[in-house]
Protein backbone atom coordinates (compact mmCIF):
# COMPACT_ATOMS: atom_id res chain seq x y z
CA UNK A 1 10.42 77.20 -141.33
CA UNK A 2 6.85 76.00 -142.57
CA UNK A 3 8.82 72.24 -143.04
CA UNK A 4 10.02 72.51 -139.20
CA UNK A 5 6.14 73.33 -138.37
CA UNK A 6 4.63 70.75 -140.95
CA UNK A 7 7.12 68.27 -139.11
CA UNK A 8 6.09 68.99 -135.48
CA UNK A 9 2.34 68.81 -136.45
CA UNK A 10 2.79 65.36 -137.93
CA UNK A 11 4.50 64.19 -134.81
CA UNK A 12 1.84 65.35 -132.67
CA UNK A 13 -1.12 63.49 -134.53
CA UNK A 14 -1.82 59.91 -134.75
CA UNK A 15 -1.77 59.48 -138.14
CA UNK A 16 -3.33 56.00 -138.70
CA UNK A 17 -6.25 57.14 -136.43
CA UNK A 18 -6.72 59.99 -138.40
CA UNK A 19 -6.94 58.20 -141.79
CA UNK A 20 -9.21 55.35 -140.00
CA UNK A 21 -11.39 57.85 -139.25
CA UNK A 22 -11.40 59.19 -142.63
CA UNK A 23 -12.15 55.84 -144.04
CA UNK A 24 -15.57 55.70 -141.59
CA UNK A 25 -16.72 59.39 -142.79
CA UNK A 26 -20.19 59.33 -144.09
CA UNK A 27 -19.51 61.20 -146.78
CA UNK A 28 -18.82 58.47 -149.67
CA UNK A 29 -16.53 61.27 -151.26
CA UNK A 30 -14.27 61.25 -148.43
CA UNK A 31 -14.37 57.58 -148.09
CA UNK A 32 -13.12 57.19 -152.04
CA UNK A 33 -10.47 60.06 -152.15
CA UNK A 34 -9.13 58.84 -148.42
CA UNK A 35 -9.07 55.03 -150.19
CA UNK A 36 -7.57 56.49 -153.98
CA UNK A 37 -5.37 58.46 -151.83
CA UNK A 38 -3.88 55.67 -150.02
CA UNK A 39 -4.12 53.01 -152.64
CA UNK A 40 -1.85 55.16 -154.94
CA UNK A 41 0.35 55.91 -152.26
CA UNK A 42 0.57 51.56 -151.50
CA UNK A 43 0.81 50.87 -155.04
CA UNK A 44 1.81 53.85 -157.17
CA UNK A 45 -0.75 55.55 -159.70
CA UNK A 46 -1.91 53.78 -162.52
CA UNK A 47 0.17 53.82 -165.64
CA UNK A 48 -1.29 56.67 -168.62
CA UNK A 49 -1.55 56.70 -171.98
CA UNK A 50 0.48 59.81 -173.98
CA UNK A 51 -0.47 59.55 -177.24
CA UNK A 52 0.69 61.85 -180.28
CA UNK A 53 0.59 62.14 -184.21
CA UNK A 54 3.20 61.67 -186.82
CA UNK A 55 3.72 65.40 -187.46
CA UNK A 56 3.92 66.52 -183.39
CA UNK A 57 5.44 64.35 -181.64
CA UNK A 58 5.17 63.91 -177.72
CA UNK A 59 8.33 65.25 -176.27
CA UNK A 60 8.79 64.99 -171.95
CA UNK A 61 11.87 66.87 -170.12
CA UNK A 62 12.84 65.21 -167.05
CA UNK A 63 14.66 67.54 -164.85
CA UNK A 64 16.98 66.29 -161.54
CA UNK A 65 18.22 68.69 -159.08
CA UNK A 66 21.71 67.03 -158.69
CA UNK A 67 22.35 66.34 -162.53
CA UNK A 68 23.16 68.83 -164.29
CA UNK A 69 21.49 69.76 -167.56
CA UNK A 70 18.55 68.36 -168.92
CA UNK A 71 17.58 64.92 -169.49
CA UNK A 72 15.27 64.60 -172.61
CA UNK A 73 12.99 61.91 -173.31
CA UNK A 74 11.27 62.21 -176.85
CA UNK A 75 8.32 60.12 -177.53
CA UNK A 76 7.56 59.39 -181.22
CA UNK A 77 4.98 57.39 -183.25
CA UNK A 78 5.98 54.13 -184.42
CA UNK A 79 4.81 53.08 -187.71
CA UNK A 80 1.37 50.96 -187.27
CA UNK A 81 0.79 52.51 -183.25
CA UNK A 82 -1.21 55.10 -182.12
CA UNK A 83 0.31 55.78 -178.72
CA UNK A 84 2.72 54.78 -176.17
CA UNK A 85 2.90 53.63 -172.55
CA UNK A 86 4.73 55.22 -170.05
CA UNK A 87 5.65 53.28 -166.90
């Protein structure tokens, strides 16, 4: 139900207008969340850092809907490395 509304909203509104618009607010913080917002959305977020220790490792569960189980990514330290990239 709220998806059907959410749906019908978006059709009504002219949605490039309404981010041009948001992009000529005088508010500079609207102006650089409206630009972060749609930079990300051109160009993905920036990659992060995890970083860990020897004795506690990092350790991220993926999770998909239409595979069943869980799919288990363990991070660990390499010897001479103080974190990892994830991309």
């Amino acid at each position: 139900m709220a998806i059907d509304v959410a749906a019908q909203v978006l059709s009504e509104v002219d949605a490039v207008a309404v981010w041009k618009s948001l992009i000529h607010e005088k508010n500079p913080q609207v102006v650089a969340r409206t630009m972060e917002y749609l930079t990300d959305r051109v160009y993905g977020h920036p990659t992060q850092t995890v970083q860990g220790n020897p004795e506690q490792p990092v350790t991220i569960q993926l999770q998909w809907a239409s595979t069943p189980g869980m799919v288990t990514i363990r991070l660990r330290e390499l010897a001479g490395q103080s974190h990892h990239h994830v991309y």
